[in-house]
N, C-alpha and C. Protein backbone atom coordinates (compact mmCIF):
# COMPACT_ATOMS: atom_id res chain seq x y z
N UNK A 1 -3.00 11.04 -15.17
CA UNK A 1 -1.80 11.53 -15.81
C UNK A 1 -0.89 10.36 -16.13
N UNK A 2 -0.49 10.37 -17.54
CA UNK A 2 0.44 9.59 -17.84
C UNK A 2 1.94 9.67 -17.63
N UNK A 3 2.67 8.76 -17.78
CA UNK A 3 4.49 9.22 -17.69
C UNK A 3 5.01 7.91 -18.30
N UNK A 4 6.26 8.19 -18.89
CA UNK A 4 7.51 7.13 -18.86
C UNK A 4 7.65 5.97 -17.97
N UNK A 5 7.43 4.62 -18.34
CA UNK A 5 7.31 3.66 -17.39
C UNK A 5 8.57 4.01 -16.56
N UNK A 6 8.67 3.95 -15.14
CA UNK A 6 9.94 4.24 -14.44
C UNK A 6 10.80 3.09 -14.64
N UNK A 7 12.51 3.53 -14.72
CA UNK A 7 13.36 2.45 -15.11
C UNK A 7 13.69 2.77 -17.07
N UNK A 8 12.38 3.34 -17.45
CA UNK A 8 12.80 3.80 -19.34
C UNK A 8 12.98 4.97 -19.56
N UNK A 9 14.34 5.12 -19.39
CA UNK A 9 14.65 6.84 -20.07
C UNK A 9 14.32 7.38 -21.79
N UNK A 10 13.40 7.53 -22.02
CA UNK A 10 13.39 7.78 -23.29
C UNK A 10 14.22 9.37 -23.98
N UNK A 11 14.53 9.29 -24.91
CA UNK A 11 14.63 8.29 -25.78
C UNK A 11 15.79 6.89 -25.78
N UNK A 12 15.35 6.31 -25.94
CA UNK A 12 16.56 4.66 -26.14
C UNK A 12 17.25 4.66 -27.15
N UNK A 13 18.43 4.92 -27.27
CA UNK A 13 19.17 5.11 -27.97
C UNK A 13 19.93 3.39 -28.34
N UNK A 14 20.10 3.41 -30.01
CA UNK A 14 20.76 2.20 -30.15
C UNK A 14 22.04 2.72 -31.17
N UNK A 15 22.74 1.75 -31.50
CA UNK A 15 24.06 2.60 -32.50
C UNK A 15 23.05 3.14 -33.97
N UNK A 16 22.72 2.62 -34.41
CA UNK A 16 21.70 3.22 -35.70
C UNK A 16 20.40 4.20 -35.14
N UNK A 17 20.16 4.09 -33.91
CA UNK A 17 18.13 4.32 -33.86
C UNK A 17 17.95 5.14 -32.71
N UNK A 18 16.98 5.59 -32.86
CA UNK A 18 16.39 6.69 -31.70
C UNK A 18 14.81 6.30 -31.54
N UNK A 19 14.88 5.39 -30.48
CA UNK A 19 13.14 5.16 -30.02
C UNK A 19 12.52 6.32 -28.68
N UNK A 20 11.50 6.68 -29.33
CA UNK A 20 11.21 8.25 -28.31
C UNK A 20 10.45 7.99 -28.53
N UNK A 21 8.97 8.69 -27.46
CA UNK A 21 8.00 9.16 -27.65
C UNK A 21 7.38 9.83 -28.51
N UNK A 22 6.07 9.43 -29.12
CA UNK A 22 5.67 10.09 -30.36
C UNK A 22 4.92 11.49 -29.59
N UNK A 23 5.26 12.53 -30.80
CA UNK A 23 4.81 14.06 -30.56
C UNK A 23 3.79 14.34 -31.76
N UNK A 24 3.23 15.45 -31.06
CA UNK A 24 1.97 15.81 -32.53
C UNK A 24 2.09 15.59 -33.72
N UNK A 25 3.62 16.35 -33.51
CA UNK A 25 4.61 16.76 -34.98
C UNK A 25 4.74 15.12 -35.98
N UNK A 26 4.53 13.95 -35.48
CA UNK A 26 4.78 12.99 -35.76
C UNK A 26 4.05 12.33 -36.91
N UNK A 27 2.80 12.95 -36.82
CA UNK A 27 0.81 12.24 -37.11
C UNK A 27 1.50 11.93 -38.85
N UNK A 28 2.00 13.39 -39.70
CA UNK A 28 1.91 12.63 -41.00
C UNK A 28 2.74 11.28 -41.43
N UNK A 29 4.25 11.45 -40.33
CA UNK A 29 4.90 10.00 -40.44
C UNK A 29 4.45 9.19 -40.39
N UNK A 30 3.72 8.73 -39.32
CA UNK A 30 3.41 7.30 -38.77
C UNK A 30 2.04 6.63 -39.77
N UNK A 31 1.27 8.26 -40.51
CA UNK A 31 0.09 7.83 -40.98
C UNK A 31 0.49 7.31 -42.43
N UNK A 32 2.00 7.76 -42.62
CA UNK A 32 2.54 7.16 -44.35
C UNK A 32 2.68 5.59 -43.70
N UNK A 33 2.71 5.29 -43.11
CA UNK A 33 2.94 3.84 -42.86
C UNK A 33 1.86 2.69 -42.38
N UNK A 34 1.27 3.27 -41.30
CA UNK A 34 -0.36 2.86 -40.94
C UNK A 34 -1.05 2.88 -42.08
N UNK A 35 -1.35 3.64 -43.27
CA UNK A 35 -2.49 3.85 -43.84
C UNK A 35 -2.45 2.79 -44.96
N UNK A 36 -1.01 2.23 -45.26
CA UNK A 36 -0.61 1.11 -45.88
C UNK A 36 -1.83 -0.30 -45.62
N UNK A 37 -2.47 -0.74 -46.98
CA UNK A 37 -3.12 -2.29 -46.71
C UNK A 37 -2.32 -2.95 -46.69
N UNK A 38 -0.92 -3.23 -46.94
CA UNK A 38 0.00 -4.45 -46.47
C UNK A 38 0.61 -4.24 -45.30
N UNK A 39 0.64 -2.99 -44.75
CA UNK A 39 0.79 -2.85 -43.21
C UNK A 39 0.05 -3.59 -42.59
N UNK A 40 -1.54 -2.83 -42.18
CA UNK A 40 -2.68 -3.69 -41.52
C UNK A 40 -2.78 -4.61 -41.82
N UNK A 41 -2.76 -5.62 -42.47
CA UNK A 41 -3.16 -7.07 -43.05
C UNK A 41 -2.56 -7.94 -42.59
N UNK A 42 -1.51 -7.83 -41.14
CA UNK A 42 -0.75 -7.92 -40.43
C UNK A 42 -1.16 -7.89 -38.80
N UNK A 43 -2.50 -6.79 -38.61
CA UNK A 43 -2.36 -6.40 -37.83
C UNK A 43 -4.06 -6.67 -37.27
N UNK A 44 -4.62 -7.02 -38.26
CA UNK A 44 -6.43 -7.85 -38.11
C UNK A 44 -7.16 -6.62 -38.06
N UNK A 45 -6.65 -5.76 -38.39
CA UNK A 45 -7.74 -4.28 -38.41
C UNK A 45 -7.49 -3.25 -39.51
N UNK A 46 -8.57 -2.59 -39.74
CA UNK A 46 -7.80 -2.03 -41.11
C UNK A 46 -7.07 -0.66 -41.13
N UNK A 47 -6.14 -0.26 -42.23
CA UNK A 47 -5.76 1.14 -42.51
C UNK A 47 -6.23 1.72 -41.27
N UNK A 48 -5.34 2.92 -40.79
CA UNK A 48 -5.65 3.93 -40.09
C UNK A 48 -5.45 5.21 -41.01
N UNK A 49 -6.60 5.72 -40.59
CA UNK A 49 -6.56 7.18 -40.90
C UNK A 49 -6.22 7.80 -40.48
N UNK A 50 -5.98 9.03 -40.66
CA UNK A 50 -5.03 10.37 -40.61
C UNK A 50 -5.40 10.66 -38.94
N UNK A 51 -6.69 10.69 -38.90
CA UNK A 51 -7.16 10.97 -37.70
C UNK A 51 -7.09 10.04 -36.45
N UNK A 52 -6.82 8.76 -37.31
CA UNK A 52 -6.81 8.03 -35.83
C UNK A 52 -5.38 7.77 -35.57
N UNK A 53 -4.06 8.24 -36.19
CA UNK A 53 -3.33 7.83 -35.67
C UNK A 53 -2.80 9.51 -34.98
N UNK A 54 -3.49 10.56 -35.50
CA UNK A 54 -3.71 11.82 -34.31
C UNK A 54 -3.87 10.93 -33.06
N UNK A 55 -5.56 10.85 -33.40
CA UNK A 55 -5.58 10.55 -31.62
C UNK A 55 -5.12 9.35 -31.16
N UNK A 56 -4.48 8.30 -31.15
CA UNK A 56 -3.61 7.73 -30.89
C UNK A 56 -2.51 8.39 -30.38
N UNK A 57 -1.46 9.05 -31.20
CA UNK A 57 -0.78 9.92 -30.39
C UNK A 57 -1.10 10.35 -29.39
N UNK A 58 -1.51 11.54 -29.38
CA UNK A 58 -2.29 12.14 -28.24
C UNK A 58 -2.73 11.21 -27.06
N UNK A 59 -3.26 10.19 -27.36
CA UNK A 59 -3.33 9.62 -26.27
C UNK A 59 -2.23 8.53 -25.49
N UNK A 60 -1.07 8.46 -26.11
CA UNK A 60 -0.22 8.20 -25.39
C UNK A 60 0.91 8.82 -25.77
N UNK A 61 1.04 9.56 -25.96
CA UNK A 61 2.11 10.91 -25.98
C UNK A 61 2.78 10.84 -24.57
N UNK A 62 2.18 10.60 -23.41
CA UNK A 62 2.71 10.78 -22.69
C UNK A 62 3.42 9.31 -21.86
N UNK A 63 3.54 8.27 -22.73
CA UNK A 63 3.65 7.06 -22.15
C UNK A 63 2.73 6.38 -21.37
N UNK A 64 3.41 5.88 -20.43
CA UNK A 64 2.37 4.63 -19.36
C UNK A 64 3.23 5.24 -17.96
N UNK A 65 1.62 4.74 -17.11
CA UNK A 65 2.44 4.37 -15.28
C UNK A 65 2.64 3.17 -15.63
N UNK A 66 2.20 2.46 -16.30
CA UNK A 66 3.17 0.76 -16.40
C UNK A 66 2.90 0.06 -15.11
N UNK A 67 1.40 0.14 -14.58
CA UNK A 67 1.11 -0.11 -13.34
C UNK A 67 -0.03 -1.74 -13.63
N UNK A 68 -0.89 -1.23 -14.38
CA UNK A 68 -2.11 -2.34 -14.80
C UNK A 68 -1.68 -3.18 -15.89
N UNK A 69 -2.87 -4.08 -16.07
CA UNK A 69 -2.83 -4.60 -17.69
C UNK A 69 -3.53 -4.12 -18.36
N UNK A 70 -2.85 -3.97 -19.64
CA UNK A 70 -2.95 -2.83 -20.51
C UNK A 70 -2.46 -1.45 -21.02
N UNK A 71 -1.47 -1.07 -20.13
CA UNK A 71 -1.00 -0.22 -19.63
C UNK A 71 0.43 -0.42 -20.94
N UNK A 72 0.73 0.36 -21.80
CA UNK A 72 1.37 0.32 -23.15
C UNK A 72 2.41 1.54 -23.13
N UNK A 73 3.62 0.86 -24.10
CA UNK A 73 4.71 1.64 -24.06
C UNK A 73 4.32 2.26 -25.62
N UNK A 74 4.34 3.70 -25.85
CA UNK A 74 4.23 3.34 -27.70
C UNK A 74 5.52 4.58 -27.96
N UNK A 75 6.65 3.82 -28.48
CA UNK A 75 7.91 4.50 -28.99
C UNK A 75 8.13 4.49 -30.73
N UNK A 76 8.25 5.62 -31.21
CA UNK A 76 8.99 5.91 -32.73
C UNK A 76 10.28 5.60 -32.35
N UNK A 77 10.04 5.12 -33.93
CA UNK A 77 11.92 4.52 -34.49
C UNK A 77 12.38 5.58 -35.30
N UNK A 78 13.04 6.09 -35.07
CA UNK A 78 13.91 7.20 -35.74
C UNK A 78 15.11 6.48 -35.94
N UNK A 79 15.41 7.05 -37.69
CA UNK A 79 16.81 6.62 -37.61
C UNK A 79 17.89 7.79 -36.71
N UNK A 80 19.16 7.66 -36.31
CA UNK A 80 19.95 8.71 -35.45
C UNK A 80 19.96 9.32 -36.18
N UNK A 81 20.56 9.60 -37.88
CA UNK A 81 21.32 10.64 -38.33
C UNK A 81 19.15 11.24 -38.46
N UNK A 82 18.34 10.89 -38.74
CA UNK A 82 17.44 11.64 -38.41
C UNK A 82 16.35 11.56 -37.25
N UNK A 83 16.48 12.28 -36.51
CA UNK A 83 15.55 11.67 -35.01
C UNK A 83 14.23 12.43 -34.98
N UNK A 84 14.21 13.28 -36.01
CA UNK A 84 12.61 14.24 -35.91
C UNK A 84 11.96 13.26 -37.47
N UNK A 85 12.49 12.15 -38.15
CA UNK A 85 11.59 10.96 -38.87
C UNK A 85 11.53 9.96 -38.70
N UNK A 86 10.39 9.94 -38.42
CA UNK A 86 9.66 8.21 -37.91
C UNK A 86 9.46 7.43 -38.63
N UNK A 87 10.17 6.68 -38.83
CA UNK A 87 10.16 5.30 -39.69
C UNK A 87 9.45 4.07 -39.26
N UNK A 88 8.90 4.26 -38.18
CA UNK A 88 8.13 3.12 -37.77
C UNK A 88 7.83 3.22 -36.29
N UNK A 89 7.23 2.13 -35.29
CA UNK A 89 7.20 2.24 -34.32
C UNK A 89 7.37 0.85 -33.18
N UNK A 90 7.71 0.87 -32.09
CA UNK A 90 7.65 -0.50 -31.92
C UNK A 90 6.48 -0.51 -30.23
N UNK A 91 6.29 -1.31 -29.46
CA UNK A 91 5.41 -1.33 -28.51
C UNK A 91 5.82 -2.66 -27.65
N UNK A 92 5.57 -2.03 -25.95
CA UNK A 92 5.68 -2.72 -25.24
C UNK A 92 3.87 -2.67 -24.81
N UNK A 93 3.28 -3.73 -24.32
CA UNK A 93 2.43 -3.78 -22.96
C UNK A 93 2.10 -4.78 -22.17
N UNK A 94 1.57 -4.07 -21.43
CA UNK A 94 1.66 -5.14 -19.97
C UNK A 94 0.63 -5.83 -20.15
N UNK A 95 0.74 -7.25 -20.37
CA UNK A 95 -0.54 -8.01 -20.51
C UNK A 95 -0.85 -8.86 -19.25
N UNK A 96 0.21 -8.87 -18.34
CA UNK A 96 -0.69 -9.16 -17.27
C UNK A 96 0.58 -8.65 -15.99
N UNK A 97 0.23 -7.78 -15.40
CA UNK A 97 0.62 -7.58 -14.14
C UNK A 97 1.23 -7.90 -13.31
N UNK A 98 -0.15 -8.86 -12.97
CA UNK A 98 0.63 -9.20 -11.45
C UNK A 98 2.10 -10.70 -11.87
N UNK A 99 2.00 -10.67 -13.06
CA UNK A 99 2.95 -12.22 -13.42
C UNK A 99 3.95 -11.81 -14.46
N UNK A 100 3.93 -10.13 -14.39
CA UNK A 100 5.11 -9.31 -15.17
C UNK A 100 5.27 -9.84 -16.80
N UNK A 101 4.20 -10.51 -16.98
CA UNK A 101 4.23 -10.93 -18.59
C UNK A 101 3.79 -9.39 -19.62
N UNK A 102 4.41 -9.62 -20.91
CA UNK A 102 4.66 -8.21 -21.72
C UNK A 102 4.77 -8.62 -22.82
N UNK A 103 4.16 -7.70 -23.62
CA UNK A 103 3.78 -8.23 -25.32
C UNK A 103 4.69 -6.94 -26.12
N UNK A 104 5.38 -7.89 -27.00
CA UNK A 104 5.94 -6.33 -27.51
C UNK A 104 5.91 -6.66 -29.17
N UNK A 105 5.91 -5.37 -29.68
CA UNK A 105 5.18 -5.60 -31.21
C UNK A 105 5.91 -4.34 -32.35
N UNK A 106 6.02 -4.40 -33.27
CA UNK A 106 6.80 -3.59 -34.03
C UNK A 106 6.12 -3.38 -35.73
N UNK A 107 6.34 -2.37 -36.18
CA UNK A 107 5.69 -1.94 -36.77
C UNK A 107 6.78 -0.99 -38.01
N UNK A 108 7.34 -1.33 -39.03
CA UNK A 108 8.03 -0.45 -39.98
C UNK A 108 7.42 -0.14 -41.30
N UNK A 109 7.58 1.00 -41.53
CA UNK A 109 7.20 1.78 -43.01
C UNK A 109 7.83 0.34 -43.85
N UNK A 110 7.53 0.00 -44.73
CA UNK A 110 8.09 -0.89 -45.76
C UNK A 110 9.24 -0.55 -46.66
N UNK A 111 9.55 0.89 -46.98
CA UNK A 111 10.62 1.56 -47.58
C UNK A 111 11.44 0.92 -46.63
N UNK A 112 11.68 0.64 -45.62
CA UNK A 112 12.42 1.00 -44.59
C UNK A 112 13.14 -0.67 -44.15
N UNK A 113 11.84 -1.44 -44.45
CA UNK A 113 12.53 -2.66 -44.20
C UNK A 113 13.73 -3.48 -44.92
N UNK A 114 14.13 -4.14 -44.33
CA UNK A 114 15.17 -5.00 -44.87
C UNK A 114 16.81 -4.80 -44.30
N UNK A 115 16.68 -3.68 -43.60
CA UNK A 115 17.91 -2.93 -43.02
C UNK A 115 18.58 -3.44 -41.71
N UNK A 116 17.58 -4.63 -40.85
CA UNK A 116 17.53 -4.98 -39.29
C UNK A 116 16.87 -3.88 -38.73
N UNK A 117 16.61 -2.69 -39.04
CA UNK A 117 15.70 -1.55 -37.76
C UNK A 117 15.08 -2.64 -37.12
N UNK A 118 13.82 -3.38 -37.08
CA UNK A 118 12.95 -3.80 -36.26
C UNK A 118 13.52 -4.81 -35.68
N UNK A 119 14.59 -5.67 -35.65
CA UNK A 119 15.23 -6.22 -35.19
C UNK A 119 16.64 -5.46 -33.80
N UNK A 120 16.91 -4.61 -34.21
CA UNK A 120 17.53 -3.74 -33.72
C UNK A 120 16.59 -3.02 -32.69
N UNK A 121 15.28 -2.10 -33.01
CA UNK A 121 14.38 -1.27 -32.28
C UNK A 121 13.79 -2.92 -31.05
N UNK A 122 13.48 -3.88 -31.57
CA UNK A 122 12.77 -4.80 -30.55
C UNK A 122 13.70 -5.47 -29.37
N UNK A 123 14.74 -5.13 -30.13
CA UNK A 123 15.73 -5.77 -29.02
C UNK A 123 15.96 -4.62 -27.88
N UNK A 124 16.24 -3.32 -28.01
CA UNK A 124 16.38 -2.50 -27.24
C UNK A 124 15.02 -2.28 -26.49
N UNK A 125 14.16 -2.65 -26.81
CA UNK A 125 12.56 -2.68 -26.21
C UNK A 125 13.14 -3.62 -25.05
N UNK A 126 12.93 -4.59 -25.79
CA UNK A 126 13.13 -6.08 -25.17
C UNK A 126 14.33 -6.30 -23.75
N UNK A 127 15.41 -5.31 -24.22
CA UNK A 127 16.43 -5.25 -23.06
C UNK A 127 16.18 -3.82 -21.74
N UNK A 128 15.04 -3.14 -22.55
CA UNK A 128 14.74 -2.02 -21.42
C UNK A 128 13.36 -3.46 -20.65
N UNK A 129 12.14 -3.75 -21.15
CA UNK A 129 11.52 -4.65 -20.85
C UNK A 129 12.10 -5.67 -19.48
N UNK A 130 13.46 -6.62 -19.69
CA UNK A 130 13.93 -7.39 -18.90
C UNK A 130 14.93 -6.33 -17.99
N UNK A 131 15.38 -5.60 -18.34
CA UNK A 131 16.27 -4.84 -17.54
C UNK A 131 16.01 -3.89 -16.40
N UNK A 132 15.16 -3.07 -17.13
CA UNK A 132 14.53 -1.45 -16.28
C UNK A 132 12.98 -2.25 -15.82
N UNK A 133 12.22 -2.76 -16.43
CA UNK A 133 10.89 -3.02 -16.06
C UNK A 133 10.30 -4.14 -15.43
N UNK A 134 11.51 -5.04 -15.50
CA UNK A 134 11.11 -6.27 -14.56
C UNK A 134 10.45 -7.55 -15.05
N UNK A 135 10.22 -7.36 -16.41
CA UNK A 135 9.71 -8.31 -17.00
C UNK A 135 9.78 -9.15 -17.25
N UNK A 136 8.85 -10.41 -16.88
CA UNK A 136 9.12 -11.90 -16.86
C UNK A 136 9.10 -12.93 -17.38
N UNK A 137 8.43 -12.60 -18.47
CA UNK A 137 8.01 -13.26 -19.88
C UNK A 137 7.63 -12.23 -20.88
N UNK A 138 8.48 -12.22 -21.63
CA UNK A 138 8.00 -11.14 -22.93
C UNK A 138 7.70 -12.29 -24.40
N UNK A 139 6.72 -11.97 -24.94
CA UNK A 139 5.96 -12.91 -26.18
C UNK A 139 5.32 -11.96 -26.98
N UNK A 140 5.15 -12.44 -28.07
CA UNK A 140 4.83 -11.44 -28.99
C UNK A 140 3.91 -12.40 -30.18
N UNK A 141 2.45 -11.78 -30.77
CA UNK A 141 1.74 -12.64 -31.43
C UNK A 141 1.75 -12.16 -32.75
N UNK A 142 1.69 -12.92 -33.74
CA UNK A 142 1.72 -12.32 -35.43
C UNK A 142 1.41 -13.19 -36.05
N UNK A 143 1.10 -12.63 -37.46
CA UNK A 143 0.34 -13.62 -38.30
C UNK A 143 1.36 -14.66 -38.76
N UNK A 144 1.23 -15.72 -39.10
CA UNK A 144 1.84 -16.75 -39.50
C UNK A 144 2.66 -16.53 -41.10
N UNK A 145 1.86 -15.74 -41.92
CA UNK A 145 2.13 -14.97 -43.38
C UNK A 145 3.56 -14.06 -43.00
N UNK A 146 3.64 -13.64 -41.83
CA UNK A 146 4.34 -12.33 -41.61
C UNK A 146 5.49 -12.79 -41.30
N UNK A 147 6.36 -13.34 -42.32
CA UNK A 147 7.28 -13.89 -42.22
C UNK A 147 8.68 -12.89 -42.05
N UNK A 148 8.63 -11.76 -42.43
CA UNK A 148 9.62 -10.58 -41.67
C UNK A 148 9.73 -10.81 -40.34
N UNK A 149 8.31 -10.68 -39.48
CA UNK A 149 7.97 -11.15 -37.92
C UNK A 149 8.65 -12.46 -37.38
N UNK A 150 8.53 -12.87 -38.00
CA UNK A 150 9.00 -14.58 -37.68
C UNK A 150 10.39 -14.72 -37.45
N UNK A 151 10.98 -13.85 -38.59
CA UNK A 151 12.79 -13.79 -38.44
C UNK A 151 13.32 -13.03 -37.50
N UNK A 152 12.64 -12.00 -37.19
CA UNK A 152 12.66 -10.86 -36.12
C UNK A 152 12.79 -11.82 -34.92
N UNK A 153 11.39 -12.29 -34.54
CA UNK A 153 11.65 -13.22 -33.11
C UNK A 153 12.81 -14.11 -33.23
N UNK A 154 12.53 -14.48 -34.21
CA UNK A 154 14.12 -15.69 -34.33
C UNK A 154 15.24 -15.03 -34.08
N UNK A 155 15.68 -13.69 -34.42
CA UNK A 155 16.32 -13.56 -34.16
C UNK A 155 17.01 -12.83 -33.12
N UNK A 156 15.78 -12.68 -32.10
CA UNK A 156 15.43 -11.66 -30.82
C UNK A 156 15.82 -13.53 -29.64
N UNK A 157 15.76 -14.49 -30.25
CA UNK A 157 16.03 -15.49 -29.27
C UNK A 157 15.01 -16.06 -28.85
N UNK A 158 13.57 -15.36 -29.70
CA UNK A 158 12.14 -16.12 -28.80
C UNK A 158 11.91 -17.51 -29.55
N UNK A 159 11.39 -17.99 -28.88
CA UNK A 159 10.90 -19.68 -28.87
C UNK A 159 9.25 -19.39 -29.27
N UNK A 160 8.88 -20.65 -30.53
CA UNK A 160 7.95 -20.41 -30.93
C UNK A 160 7.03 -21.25 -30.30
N UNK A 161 6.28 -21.08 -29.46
CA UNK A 161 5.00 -21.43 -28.02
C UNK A 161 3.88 -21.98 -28.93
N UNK A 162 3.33 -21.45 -29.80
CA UNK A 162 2.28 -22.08 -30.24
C UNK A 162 1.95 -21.46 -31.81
N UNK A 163 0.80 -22.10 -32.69
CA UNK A 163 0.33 -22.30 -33.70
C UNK A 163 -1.07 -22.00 -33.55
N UNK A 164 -1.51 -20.89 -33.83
CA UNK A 164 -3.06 -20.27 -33.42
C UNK A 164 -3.69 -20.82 -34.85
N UNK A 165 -4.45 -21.71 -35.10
CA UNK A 165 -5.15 -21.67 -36.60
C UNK A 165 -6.64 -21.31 -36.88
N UNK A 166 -6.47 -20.42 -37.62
CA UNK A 166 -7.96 -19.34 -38.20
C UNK A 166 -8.72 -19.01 -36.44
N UNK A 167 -7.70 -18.76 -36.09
CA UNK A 167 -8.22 -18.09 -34.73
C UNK A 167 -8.69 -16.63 -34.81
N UNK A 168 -8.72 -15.90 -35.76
CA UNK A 168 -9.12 -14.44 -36.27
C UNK A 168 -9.40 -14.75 -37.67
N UNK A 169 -10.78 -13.77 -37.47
CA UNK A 169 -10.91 -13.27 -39.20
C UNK A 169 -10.78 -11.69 -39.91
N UNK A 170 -9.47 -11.80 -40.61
CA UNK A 170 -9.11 -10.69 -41.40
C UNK A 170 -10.45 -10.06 -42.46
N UNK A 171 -11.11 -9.96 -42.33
CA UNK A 171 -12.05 -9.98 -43.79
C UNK A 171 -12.85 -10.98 -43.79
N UNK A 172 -12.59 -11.18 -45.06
CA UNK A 172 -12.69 -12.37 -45.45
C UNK A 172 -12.09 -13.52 -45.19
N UNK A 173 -10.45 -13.41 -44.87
CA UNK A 173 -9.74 -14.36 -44.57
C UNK A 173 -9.76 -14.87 -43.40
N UNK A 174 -9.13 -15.78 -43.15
CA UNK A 174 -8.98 -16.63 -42.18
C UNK A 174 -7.21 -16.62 -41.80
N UNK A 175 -7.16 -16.03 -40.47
CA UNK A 175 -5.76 -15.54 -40.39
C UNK A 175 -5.45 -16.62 -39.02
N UNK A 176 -3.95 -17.36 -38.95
CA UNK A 176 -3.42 -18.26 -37.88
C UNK A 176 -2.44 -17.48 -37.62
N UNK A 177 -2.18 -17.72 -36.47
CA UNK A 177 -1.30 -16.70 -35.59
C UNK A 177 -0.15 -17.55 -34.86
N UNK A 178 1.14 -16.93 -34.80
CA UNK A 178 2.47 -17.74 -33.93
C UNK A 178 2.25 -17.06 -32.81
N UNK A 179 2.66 -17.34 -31.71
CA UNK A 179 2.89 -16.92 -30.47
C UNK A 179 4.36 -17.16 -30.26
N UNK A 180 5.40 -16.42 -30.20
CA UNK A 180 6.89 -16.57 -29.38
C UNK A 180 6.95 -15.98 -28.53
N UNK A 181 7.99 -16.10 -27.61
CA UNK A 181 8.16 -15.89 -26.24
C UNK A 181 9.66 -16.07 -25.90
N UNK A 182 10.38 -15.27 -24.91
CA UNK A 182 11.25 -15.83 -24.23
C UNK A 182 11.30 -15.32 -22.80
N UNK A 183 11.67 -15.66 -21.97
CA UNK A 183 11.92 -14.87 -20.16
C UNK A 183 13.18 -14.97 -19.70
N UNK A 184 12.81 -13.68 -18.78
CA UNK A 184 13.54 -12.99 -18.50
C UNK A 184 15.18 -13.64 -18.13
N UNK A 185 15.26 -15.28 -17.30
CA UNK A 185 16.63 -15.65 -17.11
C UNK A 185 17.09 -16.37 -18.72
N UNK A 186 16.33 -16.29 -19.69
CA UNK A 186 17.04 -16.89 -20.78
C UNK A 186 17.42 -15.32 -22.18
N UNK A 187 17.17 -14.14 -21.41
CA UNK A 187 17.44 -13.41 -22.18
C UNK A 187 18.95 -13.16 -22.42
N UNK A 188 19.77 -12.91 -23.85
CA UNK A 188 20.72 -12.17 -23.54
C UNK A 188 21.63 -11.40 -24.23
N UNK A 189 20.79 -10.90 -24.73
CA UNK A 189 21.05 -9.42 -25.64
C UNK A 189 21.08 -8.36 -24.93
């Protein structure tokens, strides 16, 4: 049985946003945005279908024990004035345990960008992450192209750790990856 990592009251409320748990009711939102090729092309895997971002839901509908590695937060971004439409989503997980390190990752419909949401939704991740969950290093990996991503961390306060080159293949392509990071005593948002 799954639950709410303890310490995250969902939903997280920010002055613009409502990050909650995704519900059944959710599947055609999230799939207008997943099913996007300039979404995935971002993300080293392709389009999701209708069906897989069903069972996706479903399978963490109910959150995380937030106990292992691997063990994943997956919250919708709702704007407030609407909290039953998902405009995107953002993600915490535990990539390693016992050393409280946490990857967190964000994800917006493209209509949607340009507004700060994912800047806004990652930070409230990011301050439940160091605050409620204990987390000791939070870093986050993206393509080097994904230059929305890039300003986001920049402007979340993370430090850019490394330069992954053609360390994944998109396709055909050859995709290099940033790694940023910041912990927990240099957070302070």
């Amino acid at each position: 049985m799954t639950a709410v990592p303890p310490g995250v009251r969902a939903p997280v409320v920010t002055e613009r946003l409502v990050l909650r748990l995704f519900t059944p009711d959710d599947v055609d939102d999230r799939y207008a945005y997943q099913r996007l090729p300039d979404v995935a092309r971002f993300l080293y895997r392709p389009p999701l279908t209708r069906e897989g971002c069903a069972e996706s839901i479903a399978a963490r509908a109910g959150g995380t024990p937030w106990q292992a590695d691997g063990d994943a937060l997956l919250l919708a971004v709702c704007r407030a004035q609407e909290p039953g439409v998902v405009i995107g989503e953002v993600v915490l997980t535990l990539a390693n345990a016992r050393a409280r390190q946490a990857e967190i990752g964000w994800v917006l419909h493209p209509r949607h960008a340009g507004h700060g949401y994912a800047t806004e939704a990652a930070r409230a991740l990011a301050s439940a992450a160091f605050g409620r969950l204990g987390v000791h290093r939070l870093f986050a990996r993206l393509d080097v192209l994904n230059t929305a991503s890039v300003r986001v961390c920049e402007r979340l306060g993370m430090r850019r750790e490394a330069h992954l080159v053609d360390n994944d293949l998109d396709g055909d392509r050859w995709g290099s990856e940033y790694v940023y990071a910041v912990l927990a005593r240099e957070w302070t948002s």
